[in-house]
C-alpha atoms as a PDB file:
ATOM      1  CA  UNK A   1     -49.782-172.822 -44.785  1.00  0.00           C
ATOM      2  CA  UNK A   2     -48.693-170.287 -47.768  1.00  0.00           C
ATOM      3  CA  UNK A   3     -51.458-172.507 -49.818  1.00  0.00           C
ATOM      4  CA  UNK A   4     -54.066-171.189 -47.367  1.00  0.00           C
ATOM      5  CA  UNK A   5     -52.667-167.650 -47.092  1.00  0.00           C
ATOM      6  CA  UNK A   6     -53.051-167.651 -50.969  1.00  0.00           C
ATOM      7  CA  UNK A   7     -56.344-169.153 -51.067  1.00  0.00           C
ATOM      8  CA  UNK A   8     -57.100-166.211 -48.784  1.00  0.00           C
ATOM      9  CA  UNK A   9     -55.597-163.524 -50.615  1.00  0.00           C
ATOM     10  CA  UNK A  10     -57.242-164.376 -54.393  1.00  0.00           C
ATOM     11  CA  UNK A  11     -55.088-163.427 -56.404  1.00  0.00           C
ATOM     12  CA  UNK A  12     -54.920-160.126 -54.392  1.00  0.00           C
ATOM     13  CA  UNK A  13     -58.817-159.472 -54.888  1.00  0.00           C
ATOM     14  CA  UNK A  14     -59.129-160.690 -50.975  1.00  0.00           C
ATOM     15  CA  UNK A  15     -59.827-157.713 -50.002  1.00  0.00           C
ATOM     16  CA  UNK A  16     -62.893-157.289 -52.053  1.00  0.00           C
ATOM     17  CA  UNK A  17     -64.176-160.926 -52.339  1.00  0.00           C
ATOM     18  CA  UNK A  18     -64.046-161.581 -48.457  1.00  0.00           C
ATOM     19  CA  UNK A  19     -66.141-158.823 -47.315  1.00  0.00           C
ATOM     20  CA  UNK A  20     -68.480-159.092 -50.382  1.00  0.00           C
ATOM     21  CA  UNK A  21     -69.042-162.772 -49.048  1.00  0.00           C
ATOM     22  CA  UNK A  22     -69.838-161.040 -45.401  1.00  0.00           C
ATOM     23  CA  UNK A  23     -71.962-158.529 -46.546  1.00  0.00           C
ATOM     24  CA  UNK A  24     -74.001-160.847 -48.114  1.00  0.00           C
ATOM     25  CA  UNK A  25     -74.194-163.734 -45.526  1.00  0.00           C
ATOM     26  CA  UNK A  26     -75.277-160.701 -43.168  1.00  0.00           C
ATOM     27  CA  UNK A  27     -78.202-159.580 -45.403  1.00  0.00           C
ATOM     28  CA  UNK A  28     -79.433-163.478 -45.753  1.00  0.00           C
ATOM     29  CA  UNK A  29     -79.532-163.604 -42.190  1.00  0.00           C
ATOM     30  CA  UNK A  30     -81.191-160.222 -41.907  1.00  0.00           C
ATOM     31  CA  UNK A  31     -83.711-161.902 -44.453  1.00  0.00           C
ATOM     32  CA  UNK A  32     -83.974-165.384 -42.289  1.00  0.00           C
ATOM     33  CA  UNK A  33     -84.480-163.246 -39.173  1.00  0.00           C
ATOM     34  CA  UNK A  34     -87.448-161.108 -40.807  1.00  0.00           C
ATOM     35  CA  UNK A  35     -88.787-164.172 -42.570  1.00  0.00           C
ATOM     36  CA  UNK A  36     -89.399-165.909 -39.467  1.00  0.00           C
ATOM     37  CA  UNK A  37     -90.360-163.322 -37.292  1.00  0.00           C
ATOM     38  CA  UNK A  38     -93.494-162.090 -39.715  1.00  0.00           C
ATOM     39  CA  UNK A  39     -94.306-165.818 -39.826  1.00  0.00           C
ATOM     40  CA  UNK A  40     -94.756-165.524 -36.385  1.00  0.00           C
ATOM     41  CA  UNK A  41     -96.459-162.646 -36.574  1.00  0.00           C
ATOM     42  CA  UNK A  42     -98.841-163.939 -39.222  1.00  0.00           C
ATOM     43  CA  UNK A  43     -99.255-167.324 -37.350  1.00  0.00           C
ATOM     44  CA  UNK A  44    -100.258-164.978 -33.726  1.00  0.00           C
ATOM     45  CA  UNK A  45    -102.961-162.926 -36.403  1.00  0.00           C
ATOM     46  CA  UNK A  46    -104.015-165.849 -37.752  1.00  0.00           C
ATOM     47  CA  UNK A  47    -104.638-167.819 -33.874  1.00  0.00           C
ATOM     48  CA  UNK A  48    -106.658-164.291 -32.694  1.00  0.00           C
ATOM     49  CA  UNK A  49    -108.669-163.478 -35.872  1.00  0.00           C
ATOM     50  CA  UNK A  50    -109.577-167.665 -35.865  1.00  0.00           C
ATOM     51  CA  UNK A  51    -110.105-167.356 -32.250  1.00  0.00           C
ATOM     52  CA  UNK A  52    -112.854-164.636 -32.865  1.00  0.00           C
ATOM     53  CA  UNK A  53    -114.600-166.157 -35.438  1.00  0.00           C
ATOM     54  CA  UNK A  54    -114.364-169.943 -35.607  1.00  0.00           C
ATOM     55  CA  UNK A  55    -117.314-170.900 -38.138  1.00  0.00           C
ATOM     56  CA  UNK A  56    -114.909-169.267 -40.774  1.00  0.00           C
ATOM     57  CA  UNK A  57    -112.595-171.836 -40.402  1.00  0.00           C
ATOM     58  CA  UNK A  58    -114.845-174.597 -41.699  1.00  0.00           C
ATOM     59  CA  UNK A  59    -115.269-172.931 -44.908  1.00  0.00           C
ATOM     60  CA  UNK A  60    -112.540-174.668 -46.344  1.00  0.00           C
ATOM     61  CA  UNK A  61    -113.922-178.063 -46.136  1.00  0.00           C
ATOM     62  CA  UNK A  62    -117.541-177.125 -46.649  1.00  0.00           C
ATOM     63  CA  UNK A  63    -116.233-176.232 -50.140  1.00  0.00           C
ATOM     64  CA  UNK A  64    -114.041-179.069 -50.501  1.00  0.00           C
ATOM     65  CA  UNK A  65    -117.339-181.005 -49.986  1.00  0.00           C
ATOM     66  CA  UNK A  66    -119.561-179.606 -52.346  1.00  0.00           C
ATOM     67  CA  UNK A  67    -117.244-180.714 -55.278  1.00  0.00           C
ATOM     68  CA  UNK A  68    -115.256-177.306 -55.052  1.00  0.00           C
ATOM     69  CA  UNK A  69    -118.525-176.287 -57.684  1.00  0.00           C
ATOM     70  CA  UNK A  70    -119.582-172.878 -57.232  1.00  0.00           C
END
């Protein structure tokens, strides 16, 4: 167990390595949580805007079947 305790304490840096590694596990989880919710977001814009004007959508392929030429 006093492997563990010293694996903990770092060399007595602990104290600053430990909450450095929480602090930044937070933020990338702050970041995850934002990511996915403006996906979301984006995805619901996306559905309405497509939902209003459907003959947009088609653009895509009409261009992808012209040879993608101009």
């Amino acid at each position: 167990m006093s492997s563990f305790a010293s694996f903990l304490e770092m060399g007595g840096y602990g104290g600053f390595v430990w909450p450095a590694f929480a602090l930044t596990a937070a933020v990338l989880l702050a970041l995850l949580v934002d990511s996915l919710r403006r996906l979301k977001s984006g995805q619901r814009t996306l559905a309405r805007l497509e939902a209003v004007s459907p003959q947009r959508r088609s653009r895509g392929s009409a261009d992808a079947a012209a040879g993608g030429q101009a």
